[in-house]
Protein backbone atom coordinates (compact mmCIF):
# COMPACT_ATOMS: atom_id res chain seq x y z
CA UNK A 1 -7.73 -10.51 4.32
CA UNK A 2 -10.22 -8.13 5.72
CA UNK A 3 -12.40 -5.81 3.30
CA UNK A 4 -10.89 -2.47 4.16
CA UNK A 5 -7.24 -3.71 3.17
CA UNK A 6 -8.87 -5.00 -0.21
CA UNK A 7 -10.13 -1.52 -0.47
CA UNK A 8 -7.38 0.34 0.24
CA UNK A 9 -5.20 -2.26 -1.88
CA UNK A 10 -7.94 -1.49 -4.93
CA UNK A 11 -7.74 2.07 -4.65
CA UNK A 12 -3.77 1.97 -4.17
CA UNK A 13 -3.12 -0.34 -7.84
CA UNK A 14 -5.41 2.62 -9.66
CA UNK A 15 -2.98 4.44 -8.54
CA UNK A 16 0.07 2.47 -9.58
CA UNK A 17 -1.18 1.51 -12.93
CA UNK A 18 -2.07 5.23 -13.71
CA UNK A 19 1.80 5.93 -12.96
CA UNK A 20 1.14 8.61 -10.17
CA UNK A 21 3.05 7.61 -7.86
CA UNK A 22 2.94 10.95 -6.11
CA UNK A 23 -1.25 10.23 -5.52
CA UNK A 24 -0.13 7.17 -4.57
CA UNK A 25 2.25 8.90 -2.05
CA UNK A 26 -0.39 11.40 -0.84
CA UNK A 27 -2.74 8.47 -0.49
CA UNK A 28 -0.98 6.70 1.78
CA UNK A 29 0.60 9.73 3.87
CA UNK A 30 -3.20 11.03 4.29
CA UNK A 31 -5.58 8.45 4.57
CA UNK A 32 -3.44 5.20 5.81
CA UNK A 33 -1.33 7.89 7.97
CA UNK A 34 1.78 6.32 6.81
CA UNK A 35 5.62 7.82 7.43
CA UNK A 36 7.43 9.12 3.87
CA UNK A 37 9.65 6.28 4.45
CA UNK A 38 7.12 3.69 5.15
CA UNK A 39 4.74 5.07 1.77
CA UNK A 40 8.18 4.16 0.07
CA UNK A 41 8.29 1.06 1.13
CA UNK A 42 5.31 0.09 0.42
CA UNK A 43 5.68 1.22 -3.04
CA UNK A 44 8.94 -0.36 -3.30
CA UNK A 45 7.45 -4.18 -2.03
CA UNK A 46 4.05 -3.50 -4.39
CA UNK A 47 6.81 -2.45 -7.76
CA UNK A 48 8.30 -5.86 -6.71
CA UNK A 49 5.22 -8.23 -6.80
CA UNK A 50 5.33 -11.21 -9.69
CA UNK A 51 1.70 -10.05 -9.86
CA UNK A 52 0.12 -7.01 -9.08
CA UNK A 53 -3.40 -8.30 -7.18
CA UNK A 54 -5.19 -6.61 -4.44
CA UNK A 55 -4.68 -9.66 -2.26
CA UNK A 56 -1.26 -8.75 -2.41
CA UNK A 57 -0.74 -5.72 -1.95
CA UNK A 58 -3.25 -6.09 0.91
CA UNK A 59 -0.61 -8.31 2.08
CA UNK A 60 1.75 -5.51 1.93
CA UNK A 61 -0.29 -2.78 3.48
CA UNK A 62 -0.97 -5.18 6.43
CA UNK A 63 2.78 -6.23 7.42
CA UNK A 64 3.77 -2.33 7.69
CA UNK A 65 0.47 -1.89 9.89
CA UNK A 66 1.32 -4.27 12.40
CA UNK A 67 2.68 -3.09 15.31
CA UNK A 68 5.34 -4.56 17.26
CA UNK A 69 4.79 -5.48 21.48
CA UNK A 70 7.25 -4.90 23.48
């Protein structure tokens, strides 16, 4: 897992554990330049996780920033 999705993972869980979803929200929408429906998603897989680590939701952040090929 590269550093920067650590980081943003990191910075993502502050914002989870504080409850504020909507700075999580704005977080996503602004920095990671992610859809409404795609921030909800990703909040939705990360409220799901056995256990809340950075490597995870890492994990998350990078399967909705994958792009398909057609």
């Amino acid at each position: 897992m590269s550093a920067i999705w650590k980081n943003h993972a990191s910075r993502l869980q502050e914002y989870l554990k504080d409850d504020n979803t909507a700075q999580a929200h704005l977080y996503l929408e602004q920095l990671m330049l992610f859809p409404a429906d795609i921030q909800d998603k990703i909040i939705n897989d990360i409220s799901h996780l056995p256990h809340c680590s950075c490597d995870a939701i890492a994990e998350i952040i990078q399967r909705y920033t994958m792009f398909e090929l057609h």
